[in-house]
PDB file of N, CA and C in Angstrom:
ATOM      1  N   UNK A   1       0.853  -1.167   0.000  1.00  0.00           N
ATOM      2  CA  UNK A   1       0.000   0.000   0.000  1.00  0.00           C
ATOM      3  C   UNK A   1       0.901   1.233   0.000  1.00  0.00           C
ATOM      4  N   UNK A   2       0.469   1.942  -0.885  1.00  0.00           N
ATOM      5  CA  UNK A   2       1.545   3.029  -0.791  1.00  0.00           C
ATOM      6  C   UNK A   2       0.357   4.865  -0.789  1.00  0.00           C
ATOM      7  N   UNK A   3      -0.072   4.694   0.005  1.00  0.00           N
ATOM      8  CA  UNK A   3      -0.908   6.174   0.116  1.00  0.00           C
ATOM      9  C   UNK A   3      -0.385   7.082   0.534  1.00  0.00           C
ATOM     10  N   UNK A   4      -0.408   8.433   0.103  1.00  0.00           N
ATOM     11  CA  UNK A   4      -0.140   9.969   1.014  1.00  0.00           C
ATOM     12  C   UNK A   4      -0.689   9.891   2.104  1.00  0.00           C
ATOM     13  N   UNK A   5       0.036   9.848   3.155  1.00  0.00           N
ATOM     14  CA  UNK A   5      -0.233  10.459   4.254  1.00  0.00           C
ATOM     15  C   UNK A   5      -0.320  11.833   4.757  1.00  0.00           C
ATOM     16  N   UNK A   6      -1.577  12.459   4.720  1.00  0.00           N
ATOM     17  CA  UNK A   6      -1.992  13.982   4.397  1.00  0.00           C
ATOM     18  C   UNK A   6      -2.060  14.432   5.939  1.00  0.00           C
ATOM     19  N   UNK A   7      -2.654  13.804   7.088  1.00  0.00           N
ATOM     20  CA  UNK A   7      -3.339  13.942   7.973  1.00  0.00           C
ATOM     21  C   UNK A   7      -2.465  13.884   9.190  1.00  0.00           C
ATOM     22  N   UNK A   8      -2.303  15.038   9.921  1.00  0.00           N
ATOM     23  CA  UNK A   8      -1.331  14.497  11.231  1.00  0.00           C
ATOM     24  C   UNK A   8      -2.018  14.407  11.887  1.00  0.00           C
ATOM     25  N   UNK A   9      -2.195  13.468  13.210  1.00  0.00           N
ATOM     26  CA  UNK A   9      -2.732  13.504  14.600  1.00  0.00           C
ATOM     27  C   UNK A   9      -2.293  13.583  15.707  1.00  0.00           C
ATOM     28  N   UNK A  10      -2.229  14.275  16.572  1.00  0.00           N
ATOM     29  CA  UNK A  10      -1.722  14.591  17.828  1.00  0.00           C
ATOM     30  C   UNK A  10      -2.290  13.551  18.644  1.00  0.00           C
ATOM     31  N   UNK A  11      -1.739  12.751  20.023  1.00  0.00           N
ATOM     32  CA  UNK A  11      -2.240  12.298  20.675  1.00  0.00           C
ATOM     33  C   UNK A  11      -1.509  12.553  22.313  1.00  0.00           C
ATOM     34  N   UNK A  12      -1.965  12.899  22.989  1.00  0.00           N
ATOM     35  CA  UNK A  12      -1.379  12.859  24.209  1.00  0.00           C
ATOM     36  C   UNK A  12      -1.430  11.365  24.927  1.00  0.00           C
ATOM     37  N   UNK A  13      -0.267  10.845  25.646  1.00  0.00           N
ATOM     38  CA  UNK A  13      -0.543   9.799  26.160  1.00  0.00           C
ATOM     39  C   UNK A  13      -0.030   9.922  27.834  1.00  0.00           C
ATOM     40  N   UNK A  14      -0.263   9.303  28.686  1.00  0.00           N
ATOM     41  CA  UNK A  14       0.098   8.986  29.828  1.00  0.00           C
ATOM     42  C   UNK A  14       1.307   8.292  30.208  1.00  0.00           C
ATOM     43  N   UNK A  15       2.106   8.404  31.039  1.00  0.00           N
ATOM     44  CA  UNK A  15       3.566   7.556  31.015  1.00  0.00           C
ATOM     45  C   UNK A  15       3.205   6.250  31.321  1.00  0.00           C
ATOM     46  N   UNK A  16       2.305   5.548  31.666  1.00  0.00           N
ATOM     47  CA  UNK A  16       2.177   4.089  31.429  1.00  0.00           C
ATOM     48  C   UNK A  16       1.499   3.886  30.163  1.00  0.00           C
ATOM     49  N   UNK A  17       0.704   5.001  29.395  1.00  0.00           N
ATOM     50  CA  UNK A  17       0.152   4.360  27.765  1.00  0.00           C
ATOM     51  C   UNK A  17       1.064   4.550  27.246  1.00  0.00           C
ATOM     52  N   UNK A  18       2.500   5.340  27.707  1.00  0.00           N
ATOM     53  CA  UNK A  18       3.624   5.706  26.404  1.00  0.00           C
ATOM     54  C   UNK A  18       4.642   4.156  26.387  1.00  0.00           C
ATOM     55  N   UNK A  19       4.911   4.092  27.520  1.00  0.00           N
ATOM     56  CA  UNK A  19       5.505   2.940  28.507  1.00  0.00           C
ATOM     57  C   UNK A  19       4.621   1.541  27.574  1.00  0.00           C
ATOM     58  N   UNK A  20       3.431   0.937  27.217  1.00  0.00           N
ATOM     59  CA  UNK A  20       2.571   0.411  26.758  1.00  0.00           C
ATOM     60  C   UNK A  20       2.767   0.208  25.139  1.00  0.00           C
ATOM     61  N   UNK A  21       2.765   1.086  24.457  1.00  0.00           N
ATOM     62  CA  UNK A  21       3.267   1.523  23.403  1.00  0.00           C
ATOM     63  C   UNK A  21       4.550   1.165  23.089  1.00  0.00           C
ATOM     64  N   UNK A  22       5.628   1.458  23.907  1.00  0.00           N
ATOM     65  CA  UNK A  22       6.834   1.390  23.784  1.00  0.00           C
ATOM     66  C   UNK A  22       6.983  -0.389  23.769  1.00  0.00           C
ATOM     67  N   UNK A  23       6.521  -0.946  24.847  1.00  0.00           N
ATOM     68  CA  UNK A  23       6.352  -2.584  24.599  1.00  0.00           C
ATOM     69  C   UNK A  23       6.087  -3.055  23.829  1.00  0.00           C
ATOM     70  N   UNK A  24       4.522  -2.710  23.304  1.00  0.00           N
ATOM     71  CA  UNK A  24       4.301  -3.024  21.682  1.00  0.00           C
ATOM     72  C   UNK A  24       5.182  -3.134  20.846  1.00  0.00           C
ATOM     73  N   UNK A  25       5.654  -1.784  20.311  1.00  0.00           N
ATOM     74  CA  UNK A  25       6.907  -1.670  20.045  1.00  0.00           C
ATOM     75  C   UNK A  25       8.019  -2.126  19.580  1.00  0.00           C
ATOM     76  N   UNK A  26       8.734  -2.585  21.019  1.00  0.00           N
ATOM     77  CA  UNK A  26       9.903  -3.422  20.653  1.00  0.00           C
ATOM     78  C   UNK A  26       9.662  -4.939  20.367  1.00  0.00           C
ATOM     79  N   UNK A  27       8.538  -5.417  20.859  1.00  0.00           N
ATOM     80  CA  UNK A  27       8.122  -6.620  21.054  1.00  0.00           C
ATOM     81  C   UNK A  27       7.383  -7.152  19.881  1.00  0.00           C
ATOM     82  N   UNK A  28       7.561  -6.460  18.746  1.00  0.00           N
ATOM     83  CA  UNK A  28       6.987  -6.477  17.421  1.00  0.00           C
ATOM     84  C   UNK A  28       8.074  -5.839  16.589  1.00  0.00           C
ATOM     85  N   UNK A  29       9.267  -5.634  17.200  1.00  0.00           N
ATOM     86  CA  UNK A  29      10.031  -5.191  16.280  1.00  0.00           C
ATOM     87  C   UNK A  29       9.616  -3.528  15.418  1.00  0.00           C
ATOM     88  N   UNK A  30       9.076  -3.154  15.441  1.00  0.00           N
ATOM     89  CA  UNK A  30       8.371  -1.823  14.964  1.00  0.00           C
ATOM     90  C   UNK A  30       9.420  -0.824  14.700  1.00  0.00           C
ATOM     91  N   UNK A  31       9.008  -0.057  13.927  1.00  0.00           N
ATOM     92  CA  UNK A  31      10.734   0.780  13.362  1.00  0.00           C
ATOM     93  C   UNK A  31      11.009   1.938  14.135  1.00  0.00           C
ATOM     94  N   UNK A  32       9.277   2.627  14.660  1.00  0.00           N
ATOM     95  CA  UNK A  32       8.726   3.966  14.970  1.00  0.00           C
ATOM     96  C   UNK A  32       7.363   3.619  15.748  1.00  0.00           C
ATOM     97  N   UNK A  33       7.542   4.606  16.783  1.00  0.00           N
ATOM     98  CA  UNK A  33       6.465   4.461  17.247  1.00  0.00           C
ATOM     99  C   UNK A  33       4.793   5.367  16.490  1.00  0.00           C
ATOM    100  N   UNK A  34       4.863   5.748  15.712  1.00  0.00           N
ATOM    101  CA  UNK A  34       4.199   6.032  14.705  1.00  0.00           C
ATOM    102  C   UNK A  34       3.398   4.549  13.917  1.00  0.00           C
ATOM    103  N   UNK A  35       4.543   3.990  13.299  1.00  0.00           N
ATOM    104  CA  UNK A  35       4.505   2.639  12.594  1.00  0.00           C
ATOM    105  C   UNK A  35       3.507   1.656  14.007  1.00  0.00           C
ATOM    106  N   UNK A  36       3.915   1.519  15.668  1.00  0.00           N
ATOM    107  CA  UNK A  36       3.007   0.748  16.682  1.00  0.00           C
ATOM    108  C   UNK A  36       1.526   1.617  16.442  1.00  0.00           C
ATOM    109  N   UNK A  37       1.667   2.658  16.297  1.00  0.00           N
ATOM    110  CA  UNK A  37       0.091   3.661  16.628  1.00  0.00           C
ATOM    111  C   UNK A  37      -0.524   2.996  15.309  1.00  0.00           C
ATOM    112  N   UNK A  38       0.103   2.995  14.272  1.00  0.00           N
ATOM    113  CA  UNK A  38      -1.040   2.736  13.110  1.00  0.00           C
ATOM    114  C   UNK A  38      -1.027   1.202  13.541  1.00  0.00           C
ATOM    115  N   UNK A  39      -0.125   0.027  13.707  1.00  0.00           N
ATOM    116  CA  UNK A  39      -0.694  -1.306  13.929  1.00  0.00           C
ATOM    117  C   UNK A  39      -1.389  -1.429  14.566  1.00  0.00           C
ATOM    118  N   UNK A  40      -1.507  -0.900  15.602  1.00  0.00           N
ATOM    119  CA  UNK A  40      -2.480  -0.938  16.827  1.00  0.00           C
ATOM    120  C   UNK A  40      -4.099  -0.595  16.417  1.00  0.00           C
ATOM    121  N   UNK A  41      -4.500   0.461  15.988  1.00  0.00           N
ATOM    122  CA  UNK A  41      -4.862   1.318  15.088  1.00  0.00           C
ATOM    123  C   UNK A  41      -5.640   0.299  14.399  1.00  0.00           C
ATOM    124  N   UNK A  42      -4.984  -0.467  13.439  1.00  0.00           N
ATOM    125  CA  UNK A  42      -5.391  -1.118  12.655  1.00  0.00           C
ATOM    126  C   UNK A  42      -5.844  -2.874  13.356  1.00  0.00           C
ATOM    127  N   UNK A  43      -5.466  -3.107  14.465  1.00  0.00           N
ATOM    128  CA  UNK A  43      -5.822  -4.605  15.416  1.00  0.00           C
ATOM    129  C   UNK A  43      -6.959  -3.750  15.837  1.00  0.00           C
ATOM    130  N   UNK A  44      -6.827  -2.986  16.223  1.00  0.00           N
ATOM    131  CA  UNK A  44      -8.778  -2.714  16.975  1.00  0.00           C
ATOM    132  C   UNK A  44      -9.861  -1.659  16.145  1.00  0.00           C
ATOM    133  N   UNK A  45      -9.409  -1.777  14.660  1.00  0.00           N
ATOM    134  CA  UNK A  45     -10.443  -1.715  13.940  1.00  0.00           C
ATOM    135  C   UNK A  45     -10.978  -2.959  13.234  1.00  0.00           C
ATOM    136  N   UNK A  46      -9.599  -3.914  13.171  1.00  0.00           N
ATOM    137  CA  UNK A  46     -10.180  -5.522  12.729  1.00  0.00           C
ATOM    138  C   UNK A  46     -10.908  -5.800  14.151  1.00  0.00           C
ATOM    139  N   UNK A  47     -10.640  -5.478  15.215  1.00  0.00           N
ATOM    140  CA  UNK A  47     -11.448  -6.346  16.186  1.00  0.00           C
ATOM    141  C   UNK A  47     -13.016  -6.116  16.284  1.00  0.00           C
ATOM    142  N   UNK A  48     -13.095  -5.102  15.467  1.00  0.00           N
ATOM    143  CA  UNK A  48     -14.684  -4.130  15.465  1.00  0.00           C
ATOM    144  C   UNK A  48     -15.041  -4.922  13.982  1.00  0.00           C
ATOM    145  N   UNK A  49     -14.198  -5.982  13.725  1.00  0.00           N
ATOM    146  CA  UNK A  49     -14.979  -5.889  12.182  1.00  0.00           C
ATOM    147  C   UNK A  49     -14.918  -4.764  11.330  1.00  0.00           C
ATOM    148  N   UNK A  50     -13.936  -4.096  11.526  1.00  0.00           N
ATOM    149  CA  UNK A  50     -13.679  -2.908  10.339  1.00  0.00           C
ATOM    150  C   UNK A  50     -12.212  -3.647   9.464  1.00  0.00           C
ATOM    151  N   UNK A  51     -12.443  -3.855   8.688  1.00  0.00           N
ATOM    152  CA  UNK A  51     -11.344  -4.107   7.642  1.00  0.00           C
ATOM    153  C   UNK A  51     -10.462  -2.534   7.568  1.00  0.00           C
ATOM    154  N   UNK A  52      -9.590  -2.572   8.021  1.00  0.00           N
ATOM    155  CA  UNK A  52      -8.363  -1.766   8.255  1.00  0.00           C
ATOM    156  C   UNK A  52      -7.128  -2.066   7.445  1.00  0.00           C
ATOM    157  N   UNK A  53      -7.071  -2.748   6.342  1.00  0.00           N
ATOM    158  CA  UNK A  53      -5.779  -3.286   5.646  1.00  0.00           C
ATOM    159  C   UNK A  53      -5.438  -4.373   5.608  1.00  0.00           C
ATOM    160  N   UNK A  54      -6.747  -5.541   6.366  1.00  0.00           N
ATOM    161  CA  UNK A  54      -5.989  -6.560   7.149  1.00  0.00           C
ATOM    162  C   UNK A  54      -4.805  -7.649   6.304  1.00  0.00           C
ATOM    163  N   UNK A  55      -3.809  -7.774   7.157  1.00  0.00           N
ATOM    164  CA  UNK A  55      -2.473  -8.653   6.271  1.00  0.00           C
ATOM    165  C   UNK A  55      -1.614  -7.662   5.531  1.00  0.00           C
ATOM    166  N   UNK A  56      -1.442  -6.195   6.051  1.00  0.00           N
ATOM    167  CA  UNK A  56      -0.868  -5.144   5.393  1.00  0.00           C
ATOM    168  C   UNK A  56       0.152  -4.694   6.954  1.00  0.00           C
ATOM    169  N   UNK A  57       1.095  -5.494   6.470  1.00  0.00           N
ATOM    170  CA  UNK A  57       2.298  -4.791   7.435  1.00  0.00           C
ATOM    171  C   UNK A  57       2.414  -3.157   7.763  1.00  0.00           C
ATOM    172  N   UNK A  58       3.329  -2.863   9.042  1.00  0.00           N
ATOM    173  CA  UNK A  58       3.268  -1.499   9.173  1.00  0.00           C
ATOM    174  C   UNK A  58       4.697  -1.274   8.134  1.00  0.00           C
ATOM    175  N   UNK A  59       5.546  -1.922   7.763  1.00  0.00           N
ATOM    176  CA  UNK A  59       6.589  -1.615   6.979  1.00  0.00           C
ATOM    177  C   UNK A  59       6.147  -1.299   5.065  1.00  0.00           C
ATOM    178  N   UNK A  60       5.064  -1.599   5.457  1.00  0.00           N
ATOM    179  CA  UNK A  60       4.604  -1.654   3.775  1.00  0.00           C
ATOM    180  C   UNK A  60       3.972   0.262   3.825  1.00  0.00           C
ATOM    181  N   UNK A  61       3.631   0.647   5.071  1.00  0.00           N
ATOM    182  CA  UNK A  61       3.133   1.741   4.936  1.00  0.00           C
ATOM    183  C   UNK A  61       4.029   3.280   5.054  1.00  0.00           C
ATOM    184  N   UNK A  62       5.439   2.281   4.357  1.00  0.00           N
ATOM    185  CA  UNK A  62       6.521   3.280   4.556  1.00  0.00           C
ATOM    186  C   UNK A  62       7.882   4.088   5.555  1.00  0.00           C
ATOM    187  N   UNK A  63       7.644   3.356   6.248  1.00  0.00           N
ATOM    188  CA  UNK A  63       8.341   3.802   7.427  1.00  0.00           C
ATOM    189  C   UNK A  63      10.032   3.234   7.515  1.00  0.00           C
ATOM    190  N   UNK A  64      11.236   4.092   7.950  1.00  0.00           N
ATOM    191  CA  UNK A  64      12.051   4.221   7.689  1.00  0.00           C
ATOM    192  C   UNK A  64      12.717   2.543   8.632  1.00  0.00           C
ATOM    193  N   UNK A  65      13.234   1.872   7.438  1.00  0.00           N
ATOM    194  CA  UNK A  65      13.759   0.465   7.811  1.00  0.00           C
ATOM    195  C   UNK A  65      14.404   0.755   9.062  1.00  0.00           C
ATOM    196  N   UNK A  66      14.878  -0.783  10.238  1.00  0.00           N
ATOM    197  CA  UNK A  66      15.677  -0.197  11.254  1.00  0.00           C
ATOM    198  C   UNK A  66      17.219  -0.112  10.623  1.00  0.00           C
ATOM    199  N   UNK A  67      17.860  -0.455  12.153  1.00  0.00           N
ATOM    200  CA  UNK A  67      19.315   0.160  12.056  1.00  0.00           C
ATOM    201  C   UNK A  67      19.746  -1.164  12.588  1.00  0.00           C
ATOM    202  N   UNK A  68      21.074  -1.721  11.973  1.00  0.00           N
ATOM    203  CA  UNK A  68      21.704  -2.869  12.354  1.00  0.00           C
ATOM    204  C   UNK A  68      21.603  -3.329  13.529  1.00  0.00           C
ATOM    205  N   UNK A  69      21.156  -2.621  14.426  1.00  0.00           N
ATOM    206  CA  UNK A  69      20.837  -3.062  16.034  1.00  0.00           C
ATOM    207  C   UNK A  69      19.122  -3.384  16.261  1.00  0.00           C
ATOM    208  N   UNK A  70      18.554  -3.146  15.555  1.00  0.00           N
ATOM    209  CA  UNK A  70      17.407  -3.128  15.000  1.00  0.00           C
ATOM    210  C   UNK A  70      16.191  -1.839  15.400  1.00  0.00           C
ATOM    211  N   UNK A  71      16.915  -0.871  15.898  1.00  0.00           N
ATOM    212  CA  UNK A  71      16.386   0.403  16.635  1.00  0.00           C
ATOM    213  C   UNK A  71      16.538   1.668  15.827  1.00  0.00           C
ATOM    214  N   UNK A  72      15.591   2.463  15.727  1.00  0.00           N
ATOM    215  CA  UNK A  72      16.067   3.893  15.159  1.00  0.00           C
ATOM    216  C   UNK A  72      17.482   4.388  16.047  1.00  0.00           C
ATOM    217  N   UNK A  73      17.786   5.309  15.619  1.00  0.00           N
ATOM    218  CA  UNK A  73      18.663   6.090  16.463  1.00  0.00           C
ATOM    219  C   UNK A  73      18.303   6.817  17.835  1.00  0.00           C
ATOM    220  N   UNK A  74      18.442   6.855  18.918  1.00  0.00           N
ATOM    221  CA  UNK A  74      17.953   7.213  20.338  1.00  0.00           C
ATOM    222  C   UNK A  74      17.322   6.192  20.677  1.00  0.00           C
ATOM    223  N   UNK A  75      16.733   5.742  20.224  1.00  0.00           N
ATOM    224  CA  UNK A  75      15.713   4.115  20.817  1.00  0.00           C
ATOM    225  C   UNK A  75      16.237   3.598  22.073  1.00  0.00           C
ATOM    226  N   UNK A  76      15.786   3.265  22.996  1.00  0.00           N
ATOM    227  CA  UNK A  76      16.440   1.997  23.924  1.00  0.00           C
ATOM    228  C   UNK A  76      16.834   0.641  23.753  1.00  0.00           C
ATOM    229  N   UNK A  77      17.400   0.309  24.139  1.00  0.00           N
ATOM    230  CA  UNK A  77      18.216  -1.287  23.292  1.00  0.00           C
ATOM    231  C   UNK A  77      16.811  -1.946  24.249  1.00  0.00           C
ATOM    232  N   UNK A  78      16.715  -3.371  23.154  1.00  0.00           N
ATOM    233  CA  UNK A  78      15.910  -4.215  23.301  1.00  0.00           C
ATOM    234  C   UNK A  78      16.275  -5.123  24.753  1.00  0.00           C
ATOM    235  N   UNK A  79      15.862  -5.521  25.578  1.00  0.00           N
ATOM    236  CA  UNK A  79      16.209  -6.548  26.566  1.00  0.00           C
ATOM    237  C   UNK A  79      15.500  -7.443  26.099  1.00  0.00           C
ATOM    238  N   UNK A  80      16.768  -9.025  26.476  1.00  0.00           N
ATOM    239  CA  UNK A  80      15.979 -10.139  25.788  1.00  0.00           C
ATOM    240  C   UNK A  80      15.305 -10.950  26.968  1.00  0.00           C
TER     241      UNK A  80
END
């Protein structure tokens, strides 16, 4: 899928929904936490029965590959 992304959204989160997020995250390998907001995003509009892309990776929707460590730059290293 390759669409313009026209639309920004602001979201405020709480330090345990950021903390939450951040798990997602690493625990899915995710490049950006942008890239977790839309998967997420997209699991609880399939859970409503909304067809959201389903079987459409968050890497297909553009987002900048990782880094040999598998983290953007600043990221926290993964604990295994």
């Amino acid at each position: 899928m390759n669409e313009l992304r026209a639309e920004r959204l602001q979201v405020m989160l709480s330090p345990d929904e950021l903390a939450a997020l951040d798990d997602f995250r690493f625990n899915h390998r995710m490049p950006t936490r942008a890239a977790a907001v839309r998967e997420l995003l997209r699991l609880g509009l399939a859970g409503t029965g909304t067809d959201a892309g389903a079987g459409v990776k968050s890497s297909d929707y553009g987002v900048f590959d990782r880094g040999p460590d598998g983290h953007m730059q600043g990221d926290a290293p993964q604990e295994d």
